[in-house]
N, C-alpha and C. Protein backbone atom coordinates (compact mmCIF):
# COMPACT_ATOMS: atom_id res chain seq x y z
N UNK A 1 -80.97 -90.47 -86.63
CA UNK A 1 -80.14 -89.70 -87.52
C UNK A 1 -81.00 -88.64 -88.21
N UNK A 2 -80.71 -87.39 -87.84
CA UNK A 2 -81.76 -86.11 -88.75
C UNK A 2 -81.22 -86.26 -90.37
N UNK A 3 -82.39 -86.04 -91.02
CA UNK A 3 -82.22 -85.88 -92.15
C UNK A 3 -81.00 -84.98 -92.79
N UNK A 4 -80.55 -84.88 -94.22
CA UNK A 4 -79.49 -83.96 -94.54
C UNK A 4 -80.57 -82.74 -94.62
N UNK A 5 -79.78 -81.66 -94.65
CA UNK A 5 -80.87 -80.10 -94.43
C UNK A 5 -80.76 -79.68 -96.12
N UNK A 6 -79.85 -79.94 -96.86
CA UNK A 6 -79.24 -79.20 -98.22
C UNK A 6 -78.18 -80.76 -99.01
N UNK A 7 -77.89 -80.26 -100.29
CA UNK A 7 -77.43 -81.16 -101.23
C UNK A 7 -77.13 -80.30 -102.04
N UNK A 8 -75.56 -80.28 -102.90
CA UNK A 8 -74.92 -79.85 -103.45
C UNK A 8 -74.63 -80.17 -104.89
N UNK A 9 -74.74 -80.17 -106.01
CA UNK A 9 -74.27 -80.34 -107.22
C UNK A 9 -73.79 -79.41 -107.88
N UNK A 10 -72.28 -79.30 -107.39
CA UNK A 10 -72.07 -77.67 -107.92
C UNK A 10 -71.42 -78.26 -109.83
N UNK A 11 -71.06 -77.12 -110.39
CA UNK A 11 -70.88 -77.10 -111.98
C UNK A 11 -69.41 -76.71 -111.79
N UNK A 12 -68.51 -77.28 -111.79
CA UNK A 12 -67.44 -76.98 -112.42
C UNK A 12 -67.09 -77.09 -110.50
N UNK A 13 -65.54 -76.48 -110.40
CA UNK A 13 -64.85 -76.90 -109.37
C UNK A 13 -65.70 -76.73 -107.62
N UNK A 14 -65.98 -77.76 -107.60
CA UNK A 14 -66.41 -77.23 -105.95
C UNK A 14 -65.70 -76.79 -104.88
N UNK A 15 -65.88 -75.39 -104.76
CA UNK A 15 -65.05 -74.91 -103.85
C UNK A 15 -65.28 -74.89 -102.36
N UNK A 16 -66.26 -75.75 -101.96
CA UNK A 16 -65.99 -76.26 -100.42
C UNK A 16 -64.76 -76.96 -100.68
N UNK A 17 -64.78 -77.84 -101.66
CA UNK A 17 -63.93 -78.96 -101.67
C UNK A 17 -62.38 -78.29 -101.34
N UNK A 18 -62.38 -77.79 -102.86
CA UNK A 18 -61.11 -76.40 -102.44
C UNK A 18 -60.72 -75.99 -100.75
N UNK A 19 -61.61 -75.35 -100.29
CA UNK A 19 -61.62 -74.84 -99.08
C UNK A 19 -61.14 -75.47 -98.07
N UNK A 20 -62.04 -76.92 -98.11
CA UNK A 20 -61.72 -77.69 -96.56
C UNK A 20 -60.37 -78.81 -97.24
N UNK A 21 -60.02 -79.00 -98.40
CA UNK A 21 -58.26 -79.06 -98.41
C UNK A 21 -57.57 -78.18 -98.23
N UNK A 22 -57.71 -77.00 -98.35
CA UNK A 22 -56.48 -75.72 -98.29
C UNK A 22 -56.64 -76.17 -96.55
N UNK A 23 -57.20 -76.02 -96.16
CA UNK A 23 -57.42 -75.68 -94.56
C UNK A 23 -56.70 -77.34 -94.43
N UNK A 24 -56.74 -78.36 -94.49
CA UNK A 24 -56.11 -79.54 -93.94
C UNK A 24 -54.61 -79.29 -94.44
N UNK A 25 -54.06 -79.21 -95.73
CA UNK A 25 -53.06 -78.91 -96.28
C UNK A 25 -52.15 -78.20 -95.47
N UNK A 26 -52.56 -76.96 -95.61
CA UNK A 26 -51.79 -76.48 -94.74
C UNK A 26 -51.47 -76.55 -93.54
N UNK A 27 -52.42 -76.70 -92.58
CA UNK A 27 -52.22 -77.31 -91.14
C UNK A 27 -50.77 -78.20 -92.04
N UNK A 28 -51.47 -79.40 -92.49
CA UNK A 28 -50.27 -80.64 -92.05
C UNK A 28 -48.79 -80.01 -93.12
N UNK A 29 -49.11 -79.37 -94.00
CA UNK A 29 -47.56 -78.90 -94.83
C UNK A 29 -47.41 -77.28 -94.22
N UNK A 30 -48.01 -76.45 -94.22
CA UNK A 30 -47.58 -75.47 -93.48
C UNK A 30 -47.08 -75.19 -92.22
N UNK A 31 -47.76 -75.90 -90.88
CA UNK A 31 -47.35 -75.83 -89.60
C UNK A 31 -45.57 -76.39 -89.71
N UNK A 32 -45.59 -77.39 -90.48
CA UNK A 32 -43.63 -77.51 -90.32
C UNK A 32 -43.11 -76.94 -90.88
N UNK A 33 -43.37 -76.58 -92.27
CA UNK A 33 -42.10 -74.93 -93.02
C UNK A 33 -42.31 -74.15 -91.85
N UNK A 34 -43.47 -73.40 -91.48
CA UNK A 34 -43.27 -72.55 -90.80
C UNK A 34 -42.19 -72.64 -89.70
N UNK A 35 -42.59 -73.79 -89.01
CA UNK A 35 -41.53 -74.46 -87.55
C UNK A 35 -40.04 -74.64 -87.67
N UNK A 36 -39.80 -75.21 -89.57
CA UNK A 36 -38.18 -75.10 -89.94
C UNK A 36 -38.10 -74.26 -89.86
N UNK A 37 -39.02 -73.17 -90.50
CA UNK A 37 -38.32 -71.76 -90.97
C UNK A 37 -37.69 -71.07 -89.51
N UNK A 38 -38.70 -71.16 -88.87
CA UNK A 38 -38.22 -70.23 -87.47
C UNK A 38 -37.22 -70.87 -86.52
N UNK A 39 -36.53 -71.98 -86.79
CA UNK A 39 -35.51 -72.13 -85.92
C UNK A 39 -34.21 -71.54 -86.66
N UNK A 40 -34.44 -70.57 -88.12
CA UNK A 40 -33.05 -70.11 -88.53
C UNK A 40 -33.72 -68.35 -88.47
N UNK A 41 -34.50 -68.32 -87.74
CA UNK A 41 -34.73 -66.40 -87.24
C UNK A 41 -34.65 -66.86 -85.73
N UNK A 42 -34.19 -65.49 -85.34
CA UNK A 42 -34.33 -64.89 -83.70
C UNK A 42 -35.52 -64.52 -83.63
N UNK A 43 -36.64 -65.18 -82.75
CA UNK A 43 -37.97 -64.50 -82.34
C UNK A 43 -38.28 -64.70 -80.89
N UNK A 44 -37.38 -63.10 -80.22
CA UNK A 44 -37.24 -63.38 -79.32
C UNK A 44 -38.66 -62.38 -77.83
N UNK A 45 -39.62 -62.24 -78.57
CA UNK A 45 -41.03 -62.18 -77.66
C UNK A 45 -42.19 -62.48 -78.64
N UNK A 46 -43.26 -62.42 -77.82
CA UNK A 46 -44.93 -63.35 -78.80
C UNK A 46 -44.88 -62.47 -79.94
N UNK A 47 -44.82 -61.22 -80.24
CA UNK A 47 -45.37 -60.47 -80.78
C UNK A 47 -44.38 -60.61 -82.57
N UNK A 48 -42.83 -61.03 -82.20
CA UNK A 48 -41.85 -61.10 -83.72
C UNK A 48 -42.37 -62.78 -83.81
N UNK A 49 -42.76 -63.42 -82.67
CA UNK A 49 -43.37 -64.97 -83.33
C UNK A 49 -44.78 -65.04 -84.28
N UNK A 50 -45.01 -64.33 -84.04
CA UNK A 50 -46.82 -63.92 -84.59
C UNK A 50 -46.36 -63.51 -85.95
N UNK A 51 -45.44 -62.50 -85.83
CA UNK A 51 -45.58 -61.68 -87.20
C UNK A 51 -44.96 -62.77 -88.03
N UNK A 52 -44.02 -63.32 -87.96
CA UNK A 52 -42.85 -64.08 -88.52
C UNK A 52 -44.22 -65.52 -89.19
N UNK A 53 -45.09 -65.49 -88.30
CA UNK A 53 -45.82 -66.77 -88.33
C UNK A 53 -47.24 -66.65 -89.27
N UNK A 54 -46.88 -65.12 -89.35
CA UNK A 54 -48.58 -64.55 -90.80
C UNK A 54 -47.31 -64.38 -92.11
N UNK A 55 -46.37 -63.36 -92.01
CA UNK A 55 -45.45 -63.31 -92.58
C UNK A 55 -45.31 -64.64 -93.46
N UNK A 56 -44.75 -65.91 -92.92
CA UNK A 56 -44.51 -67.04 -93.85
C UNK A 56 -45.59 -67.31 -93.86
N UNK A 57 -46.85 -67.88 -93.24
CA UNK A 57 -47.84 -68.63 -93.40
C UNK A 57 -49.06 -68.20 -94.51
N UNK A 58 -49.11 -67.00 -94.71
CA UNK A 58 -49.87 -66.66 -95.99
C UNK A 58 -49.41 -67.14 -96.96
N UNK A 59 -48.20 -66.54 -96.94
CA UNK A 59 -48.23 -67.19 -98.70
C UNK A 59 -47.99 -68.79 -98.63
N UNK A 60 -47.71 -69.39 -97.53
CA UNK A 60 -47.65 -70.94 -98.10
C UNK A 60 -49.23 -71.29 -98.05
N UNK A 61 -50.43 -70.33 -97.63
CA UNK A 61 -51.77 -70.88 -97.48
C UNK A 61 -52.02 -70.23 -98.95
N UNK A 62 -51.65 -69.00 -99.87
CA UNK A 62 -52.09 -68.61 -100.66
C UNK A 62 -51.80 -70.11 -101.77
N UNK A 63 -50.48 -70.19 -101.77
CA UNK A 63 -49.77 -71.07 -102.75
C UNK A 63 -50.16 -72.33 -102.73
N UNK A 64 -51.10 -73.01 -101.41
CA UNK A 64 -51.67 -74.26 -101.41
C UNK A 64 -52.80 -73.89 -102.00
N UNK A 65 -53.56 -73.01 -101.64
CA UNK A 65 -55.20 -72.99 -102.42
C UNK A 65 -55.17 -72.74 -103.77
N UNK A 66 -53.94 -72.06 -104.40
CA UNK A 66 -53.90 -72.18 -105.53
C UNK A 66 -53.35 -73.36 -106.34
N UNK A 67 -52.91 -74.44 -105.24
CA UNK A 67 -52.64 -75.53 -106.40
C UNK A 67 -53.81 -76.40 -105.50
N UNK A 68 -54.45 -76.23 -104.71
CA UNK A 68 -55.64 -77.49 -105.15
C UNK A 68 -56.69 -76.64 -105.77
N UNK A 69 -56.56 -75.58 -105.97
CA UNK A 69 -58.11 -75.08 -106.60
C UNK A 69 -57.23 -75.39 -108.32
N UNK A 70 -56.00 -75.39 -108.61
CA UNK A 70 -55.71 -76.19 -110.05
C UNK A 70 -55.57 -77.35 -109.89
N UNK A 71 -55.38 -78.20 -108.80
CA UNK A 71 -55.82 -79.23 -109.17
C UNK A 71 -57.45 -80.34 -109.31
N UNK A 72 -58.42 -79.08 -108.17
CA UNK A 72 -59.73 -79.55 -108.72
C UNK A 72 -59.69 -79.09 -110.10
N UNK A 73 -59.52 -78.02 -110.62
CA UNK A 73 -60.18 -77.78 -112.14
C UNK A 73 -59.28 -78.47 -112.87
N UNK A 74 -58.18 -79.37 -113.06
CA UNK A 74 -57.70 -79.96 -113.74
C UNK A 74 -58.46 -81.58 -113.34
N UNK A 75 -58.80 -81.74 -112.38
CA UNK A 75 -60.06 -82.86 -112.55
C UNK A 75 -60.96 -82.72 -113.10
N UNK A 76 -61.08 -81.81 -113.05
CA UNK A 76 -63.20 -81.59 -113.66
C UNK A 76 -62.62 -81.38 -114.70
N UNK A 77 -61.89 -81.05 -115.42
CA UNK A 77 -61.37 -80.95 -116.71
C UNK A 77 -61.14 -82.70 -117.53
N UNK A 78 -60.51 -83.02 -116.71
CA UNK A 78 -60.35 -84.41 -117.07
C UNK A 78 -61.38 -85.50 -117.10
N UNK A 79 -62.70 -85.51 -116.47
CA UNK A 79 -64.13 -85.78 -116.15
C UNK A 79 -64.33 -85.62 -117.64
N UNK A 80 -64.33 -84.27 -117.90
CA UNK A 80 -65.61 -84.23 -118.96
C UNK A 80 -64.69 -85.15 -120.39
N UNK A 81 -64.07 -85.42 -120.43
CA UNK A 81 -63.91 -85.89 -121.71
C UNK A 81 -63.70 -87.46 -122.09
């Protein structure tokens, strides 16, 4: 087993942490809004599936990173006291 290369103690919200939940989150809660959403549009070649599929999928990726990046800092909030 190689040694670890680096070690982390970040101060206040760690935003790997942030990061690699937004990225699981959404996969598992975004990939199905998106999938409901598009069986009530016509997307009828790759190119209106794509758009339709950045179209919804940003903002449900914006709107997840912003509630686990409030809900890490409402932990670390709750830590210190």
């Amino acid at each position: 087993m190689p040694e670890r290369v680096a070690t982390t103690d970040p101060e206040g919200v760690d935003f790997g942490w942030v990061m690699q939940m937004t990225f699981v989150l959404t996969i598992l809660i975004g990939a199905p809004v998106v999938t409901l959403l598009s069986t009530q549009v016509a997307l009828p070649d790759w190119a209106s599936r794509v758009s339709f599929a950045v179209r919804v999928g940003a903002p449900v990726w914006v709107i997840t990173g912003v509630a686990v990046y409030l809900y890490a800092w409402w932990q670390e909030r709750e830590g210190e006291t």
